[in-house]
N, C-alpha and C. Protein backbone atom coordinates (compact mmCIF):
# COMPACT_ATOMS: atom_id res chain seq x y z
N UNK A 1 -4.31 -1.25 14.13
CA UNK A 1 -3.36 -1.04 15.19
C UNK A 1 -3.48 0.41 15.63
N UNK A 2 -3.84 1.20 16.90
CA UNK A 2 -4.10 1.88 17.39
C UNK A 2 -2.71 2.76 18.04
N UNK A 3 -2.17 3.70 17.68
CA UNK A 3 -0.79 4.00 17.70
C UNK A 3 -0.95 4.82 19.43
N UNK A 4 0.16 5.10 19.73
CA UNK A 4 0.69 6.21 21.05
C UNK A 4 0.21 7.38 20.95
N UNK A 5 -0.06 8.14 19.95
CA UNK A 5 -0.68 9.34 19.89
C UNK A 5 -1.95 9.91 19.58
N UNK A 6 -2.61 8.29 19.40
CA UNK A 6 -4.52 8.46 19.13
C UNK A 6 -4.75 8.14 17.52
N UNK A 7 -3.89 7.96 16.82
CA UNK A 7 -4.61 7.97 15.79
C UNK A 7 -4.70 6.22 15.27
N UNK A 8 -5.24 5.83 14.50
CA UNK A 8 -5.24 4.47 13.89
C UNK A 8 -4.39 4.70 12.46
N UNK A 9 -3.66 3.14 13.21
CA UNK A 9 -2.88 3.13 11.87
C UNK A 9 -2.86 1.63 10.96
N UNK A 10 -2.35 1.60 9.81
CA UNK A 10 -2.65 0.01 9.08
C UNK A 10 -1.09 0.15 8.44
N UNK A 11 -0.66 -1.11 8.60
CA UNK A 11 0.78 -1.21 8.00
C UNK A 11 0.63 -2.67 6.89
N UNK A 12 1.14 -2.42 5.87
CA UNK A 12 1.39 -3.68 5.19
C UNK A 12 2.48 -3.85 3.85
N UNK A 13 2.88 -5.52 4.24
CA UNK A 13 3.71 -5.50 3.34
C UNK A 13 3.67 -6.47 2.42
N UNK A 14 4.18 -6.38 1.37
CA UNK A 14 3.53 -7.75 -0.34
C UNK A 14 4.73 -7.99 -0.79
N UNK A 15 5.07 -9.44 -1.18
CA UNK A 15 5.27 -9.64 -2.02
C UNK A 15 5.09 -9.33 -3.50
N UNK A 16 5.79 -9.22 -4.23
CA UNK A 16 5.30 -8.54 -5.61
C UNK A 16 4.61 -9.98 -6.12
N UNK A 17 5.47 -11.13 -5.91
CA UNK A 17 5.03 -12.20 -6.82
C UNK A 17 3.65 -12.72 -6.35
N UNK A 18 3.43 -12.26 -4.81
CA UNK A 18 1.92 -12.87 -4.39
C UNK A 18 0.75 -12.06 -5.22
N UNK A 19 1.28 -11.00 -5.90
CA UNK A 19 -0.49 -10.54 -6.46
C UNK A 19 -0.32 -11.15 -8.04
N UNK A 20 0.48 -11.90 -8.59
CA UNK A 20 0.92 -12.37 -9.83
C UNK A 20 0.42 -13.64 -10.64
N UNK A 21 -1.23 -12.95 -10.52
CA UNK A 21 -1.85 -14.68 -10.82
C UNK A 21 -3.34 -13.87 -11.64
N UNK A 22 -3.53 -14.54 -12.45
CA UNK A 22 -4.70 -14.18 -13.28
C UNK A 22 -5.98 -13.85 -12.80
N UNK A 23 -7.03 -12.68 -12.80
CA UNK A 23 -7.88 -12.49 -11.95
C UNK A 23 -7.53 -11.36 -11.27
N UNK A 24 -6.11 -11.17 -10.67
CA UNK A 24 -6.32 -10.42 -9.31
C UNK A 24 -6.65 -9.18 -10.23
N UNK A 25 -6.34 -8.49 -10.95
CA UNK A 25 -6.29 -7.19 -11.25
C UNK A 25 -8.15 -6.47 -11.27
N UNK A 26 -8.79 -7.91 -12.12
CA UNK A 26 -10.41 -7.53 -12.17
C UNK A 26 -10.52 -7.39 -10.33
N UNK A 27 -10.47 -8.33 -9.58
CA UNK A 27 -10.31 -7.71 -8.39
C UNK A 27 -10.39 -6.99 -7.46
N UNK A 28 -9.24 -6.60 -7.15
CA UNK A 28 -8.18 -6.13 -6.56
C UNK A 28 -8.02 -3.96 -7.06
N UNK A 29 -7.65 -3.80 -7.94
CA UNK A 29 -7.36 -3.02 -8.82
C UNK A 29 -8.76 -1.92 -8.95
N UNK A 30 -9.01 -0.89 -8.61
CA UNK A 30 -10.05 0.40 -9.54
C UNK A 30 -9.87 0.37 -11.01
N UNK A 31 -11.01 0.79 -11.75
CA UNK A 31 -10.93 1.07 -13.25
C UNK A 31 -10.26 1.78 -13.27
N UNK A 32 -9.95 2.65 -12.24
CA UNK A 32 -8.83 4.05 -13.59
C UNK A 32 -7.62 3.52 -12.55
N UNK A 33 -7.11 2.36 -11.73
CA UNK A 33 -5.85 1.70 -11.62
C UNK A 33 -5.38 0.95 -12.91
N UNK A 34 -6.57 0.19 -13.34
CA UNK A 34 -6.60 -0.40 -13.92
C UNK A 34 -6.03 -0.20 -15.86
N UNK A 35 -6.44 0.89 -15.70
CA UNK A 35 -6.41 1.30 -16.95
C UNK A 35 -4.74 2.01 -16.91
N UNK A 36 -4.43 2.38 -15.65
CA UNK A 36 -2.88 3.15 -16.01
C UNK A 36 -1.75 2.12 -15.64
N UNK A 37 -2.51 0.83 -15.12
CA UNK A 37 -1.66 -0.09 -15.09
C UNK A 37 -1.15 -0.36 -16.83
N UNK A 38 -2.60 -0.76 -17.77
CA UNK A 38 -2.37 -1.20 -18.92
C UNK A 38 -1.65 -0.34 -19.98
N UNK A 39 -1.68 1.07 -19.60
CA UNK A 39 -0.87 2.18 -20.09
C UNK A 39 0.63 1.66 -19.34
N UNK A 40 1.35 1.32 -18.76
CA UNK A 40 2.36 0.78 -18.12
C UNK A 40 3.33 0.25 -18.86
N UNK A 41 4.45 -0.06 -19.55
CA UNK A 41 5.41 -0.95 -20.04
C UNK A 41 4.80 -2.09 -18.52
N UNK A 42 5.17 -3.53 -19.64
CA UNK A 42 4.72 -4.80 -18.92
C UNK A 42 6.01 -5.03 -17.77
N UNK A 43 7.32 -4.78 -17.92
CA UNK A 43 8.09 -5.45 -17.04
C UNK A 43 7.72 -4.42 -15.60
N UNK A 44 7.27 -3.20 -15.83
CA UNK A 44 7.10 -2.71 -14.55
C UNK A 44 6.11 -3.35 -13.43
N UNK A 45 5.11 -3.59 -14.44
CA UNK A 45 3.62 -3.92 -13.86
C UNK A 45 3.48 -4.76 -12.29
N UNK A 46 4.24 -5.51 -12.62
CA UNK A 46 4.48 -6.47 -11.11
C UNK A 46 4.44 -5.41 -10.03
N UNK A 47 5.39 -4.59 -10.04
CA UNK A 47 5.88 -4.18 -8.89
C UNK A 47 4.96 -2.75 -8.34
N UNK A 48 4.42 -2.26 -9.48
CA UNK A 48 3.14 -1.20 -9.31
C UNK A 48 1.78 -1.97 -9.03
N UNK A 49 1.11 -3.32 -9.41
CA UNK A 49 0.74 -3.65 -9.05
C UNK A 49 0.35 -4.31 -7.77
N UNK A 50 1.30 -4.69 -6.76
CA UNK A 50 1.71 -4.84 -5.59
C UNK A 50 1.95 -3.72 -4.56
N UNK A 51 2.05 -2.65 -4.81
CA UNK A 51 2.34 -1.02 -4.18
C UNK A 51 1.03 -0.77 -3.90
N UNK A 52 -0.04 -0.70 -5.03
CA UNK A 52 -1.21 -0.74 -4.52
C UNK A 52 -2.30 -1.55 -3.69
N UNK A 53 -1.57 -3.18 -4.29
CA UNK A 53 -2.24 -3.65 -2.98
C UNK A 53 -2.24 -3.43 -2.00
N UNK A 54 -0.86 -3.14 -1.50
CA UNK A 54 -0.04 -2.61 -0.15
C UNK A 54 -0.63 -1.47 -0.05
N UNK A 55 -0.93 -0.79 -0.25
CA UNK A 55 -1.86 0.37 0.01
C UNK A 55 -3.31 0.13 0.37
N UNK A 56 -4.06 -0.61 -0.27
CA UNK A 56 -5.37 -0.70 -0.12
C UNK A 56 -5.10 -1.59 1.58
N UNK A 57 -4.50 -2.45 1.55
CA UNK A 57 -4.01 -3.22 2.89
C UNK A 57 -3.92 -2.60 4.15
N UNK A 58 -3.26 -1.51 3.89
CA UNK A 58 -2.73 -0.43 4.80
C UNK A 58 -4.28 0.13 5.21
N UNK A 59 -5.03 0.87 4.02
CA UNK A 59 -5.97 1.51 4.27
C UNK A 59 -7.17 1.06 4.83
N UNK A 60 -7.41 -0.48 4.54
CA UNK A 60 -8.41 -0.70 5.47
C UNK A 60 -7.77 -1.58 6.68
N UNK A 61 -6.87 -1.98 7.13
CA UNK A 61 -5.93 -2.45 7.83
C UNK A 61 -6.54 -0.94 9.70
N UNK A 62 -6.06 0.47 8.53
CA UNK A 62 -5.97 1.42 9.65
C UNK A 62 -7.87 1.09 9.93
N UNK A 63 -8.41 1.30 8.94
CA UNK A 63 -10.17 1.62 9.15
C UNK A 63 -10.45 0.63 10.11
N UNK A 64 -10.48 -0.54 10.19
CA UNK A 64 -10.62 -1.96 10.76
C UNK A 64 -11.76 -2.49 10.69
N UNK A 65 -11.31 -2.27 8.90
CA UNK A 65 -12.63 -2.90 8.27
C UNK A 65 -12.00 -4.53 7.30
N UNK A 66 -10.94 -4.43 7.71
CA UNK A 66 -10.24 -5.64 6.60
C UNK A 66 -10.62 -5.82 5.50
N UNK A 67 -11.37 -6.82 4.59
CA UNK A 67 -11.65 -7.00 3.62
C UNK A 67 -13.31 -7.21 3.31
N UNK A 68 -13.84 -6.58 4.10
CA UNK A 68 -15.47 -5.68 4.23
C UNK A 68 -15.46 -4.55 3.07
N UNK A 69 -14.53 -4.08 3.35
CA UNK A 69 -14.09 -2.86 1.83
C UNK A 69 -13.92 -3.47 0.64
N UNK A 70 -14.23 -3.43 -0.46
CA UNK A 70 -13.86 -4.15 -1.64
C UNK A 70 -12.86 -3.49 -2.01
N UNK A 71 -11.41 -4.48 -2.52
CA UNK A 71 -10.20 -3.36 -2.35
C UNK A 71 -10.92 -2.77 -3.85
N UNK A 72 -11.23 -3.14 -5.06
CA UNK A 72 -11.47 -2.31 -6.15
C UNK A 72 -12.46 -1.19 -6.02
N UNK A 73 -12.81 -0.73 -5.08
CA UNK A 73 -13.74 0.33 -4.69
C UNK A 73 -12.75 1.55 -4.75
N UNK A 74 -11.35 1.16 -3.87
CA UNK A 74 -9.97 1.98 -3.16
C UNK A 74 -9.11 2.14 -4.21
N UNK A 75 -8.96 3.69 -4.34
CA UNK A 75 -8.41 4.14 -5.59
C UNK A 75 -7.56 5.16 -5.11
N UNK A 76 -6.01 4.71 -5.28
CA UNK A 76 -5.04 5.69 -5.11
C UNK A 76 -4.04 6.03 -6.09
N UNK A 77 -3.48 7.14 -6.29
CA UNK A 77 -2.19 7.49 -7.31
C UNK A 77 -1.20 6.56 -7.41
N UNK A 78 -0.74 6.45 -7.99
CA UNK A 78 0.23 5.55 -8.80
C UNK A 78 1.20 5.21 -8.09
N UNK A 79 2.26 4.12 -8.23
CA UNK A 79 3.66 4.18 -7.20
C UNK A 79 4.12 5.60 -8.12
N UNK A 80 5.29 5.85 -7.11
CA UNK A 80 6.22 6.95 -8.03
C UNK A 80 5.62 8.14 -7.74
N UNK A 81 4.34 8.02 -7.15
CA UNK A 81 3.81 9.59 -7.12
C UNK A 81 4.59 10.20 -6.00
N UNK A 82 4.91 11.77 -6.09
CA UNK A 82 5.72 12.61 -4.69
C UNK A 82 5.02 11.79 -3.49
N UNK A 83 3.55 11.72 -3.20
CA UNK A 83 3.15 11.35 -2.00
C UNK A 83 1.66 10.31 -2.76
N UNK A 84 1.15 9.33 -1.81
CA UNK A 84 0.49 8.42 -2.33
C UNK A 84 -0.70 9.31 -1.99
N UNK A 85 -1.94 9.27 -2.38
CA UNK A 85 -3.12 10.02 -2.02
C UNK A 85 -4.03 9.06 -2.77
N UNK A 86 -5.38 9.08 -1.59
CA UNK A 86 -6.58 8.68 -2.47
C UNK A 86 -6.91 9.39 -3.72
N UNK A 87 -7.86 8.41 -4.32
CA UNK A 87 -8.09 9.44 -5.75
C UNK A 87 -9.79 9.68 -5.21
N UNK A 88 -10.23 9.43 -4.32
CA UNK A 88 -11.78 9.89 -3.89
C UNK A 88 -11.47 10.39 -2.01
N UNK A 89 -10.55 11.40 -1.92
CA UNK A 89 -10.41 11.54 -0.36
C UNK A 89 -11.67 11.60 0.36
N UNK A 90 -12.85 12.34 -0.26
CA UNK A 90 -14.02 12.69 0.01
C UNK A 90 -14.71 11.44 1.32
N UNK A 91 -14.50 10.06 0.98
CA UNK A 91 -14.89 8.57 1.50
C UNK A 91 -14.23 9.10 2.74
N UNK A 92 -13.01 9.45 2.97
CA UNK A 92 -12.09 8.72 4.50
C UNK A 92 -11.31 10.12 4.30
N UNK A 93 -11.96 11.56 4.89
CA UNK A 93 -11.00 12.49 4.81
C UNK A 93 -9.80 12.21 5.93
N UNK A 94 -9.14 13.25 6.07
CA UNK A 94 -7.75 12.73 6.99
C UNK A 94 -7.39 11.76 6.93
N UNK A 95 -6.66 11.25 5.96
CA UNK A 95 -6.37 9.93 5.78
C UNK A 95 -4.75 9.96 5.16
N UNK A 96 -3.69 9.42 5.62
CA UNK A 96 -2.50 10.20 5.00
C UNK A 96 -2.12 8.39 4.70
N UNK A 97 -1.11 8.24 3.45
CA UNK A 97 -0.57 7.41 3.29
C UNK A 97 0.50 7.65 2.81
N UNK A 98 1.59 6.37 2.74
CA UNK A 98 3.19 6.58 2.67
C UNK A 98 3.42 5.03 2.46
N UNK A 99 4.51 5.05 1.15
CA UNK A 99 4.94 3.94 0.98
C UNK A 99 6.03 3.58 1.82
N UNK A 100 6.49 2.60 1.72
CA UNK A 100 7.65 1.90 2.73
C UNK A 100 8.69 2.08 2.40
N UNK A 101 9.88 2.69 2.73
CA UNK A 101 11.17 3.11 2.24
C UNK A 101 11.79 1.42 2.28
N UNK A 102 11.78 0.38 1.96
CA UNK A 102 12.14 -1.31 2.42
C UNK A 102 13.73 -1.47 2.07
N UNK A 103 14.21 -0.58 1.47
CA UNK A 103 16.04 -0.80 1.42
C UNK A 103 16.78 -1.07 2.57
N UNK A 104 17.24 -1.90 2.83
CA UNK A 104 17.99 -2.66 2.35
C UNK A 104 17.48 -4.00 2.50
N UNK A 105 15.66 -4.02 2.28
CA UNK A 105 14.76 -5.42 2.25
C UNK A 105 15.23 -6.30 1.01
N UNK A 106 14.77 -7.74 1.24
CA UNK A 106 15.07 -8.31 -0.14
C UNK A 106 14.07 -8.35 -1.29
N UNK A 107 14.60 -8.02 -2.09
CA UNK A 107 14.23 -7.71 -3.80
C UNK A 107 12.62 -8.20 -3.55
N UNK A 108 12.11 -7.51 -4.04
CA UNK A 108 10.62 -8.33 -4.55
C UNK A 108 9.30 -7.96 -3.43
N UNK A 109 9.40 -7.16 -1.84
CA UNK A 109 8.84 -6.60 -1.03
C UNK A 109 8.52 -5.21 -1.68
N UNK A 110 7.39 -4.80 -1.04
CA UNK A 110 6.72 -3.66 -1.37
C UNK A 110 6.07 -3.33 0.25
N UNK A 111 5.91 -2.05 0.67
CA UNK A 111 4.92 -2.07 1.70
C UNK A 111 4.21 -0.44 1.30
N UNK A 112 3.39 -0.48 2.73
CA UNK A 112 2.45 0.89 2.96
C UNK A 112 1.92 1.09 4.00
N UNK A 113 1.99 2.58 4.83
CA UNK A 113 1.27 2.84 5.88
C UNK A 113 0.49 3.82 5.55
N UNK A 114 -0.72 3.29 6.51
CA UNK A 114 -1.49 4.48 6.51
C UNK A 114 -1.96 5.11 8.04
N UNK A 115 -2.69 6.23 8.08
CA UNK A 115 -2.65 6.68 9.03
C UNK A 115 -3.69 7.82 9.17
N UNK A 116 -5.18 7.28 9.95
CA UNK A 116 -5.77 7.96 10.04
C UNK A 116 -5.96 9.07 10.88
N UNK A 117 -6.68 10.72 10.44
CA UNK A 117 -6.73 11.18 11.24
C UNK A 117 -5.79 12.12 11.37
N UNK A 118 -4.58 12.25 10.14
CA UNK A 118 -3.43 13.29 9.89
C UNK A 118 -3.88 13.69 8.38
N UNK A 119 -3.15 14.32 7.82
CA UNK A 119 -3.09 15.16 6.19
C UNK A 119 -1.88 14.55 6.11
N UNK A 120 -0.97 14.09 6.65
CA UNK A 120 0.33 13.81 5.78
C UNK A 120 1.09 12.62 6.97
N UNK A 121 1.82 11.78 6.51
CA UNK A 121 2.55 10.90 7.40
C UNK A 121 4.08 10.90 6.22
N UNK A 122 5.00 10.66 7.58
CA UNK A 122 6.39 10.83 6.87
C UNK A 122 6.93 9.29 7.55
N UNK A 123 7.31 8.33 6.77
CA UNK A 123 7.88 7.39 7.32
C UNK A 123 9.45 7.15 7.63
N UNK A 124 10.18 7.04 8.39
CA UNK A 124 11.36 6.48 8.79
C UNK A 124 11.80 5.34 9.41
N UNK A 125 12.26 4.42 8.24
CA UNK A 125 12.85 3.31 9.17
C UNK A 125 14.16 3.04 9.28
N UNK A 126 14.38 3.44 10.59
CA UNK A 126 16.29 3.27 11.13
C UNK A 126 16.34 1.63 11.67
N UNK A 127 16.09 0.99 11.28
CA UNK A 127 16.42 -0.31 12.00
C UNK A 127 17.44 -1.02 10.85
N UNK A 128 18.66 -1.23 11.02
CA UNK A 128 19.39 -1.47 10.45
C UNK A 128 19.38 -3.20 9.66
N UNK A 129 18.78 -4.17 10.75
CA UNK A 129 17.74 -5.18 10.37
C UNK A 129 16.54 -5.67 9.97
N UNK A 130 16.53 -4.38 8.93
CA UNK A 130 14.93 -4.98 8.87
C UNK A 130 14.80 -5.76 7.66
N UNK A 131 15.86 -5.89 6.70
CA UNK A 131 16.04 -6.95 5.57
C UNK A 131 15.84 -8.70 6.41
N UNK A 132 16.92 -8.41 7.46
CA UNK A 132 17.16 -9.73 8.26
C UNK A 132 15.45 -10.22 8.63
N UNK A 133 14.68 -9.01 9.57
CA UNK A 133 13.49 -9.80 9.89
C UNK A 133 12.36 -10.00 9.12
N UNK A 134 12.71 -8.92 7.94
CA UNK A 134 11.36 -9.73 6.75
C UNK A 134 11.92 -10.95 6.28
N UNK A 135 12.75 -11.65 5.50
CA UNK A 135 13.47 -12.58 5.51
C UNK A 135 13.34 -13.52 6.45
N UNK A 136 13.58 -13.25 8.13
CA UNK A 136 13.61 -14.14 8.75
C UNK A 136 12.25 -13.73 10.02
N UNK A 137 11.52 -14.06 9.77
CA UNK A 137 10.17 -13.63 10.55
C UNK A 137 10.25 -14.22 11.90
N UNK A 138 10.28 -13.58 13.03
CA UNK A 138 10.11 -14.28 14.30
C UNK A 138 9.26 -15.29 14.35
């Protein structure tokens, strides 16, 4: 999606329970995701696991390369980090990503934007419905 001010952008959003099936992590997931996933207490895992999909989504979403990229190639910092960052910027410099602030979404959503072509993106969402339209999708 090609934004108002020139740059390309990729937005996406997961279910936690859609990446929750045996396989995805060999995948889906980088070795050193992979490995700080398994460093992880298990009840978290769902929901860090899904942050990154949503990220890799985002990131080739903006490239508009879809799933030409192998997402386990795409290696970013952890949920929880101050700001999400590749862990190889070197591939796709200017490349800024930002998780989805989704409150007051329902339980179990995760998202991510990305945004090529900046050092940093700050997300804000004022739409007071946006629980209503993930929930209820046009």
């Amino acid at each position: 999606v090609g934004s108002d001010i020139g740059h390309d952008v990729g937005v996406d959003l997961e279910s936690i329970a859609a990446t929750a099936f045996a396989g995805f992590d060999d995948v889906a997931l980088h070795d050193l995701e992979r490995a700080e996933l398994d460093a992880m207490p298990t009840q978290g895992r769902p929901a860090v696991r899904a942050a990154w999909w949503s990220r890799k989504e985002a990131v080739v979403k903006a490239l508009g390369d879809g799933l030409r990229t192998e997402p386990a190639t795409i290696a970013t910092t952890p949920p929880g980090a101050t700001r999400p960052r590749l862990l190889e910027p070197h591939r796709w410099p200017r490349l800024a990503l930002a998780d989805l602030p989704l409150q007051p979404c329902p339980p179990g959503i995760v998202g991510a934007v990305c945004v090529l072509g900046v050092d940093d993106v700050r997300v804000v969402i004022e739409r007071a419905d946006l629980a209503h339209d993930v929930a209820h999708p046009a």
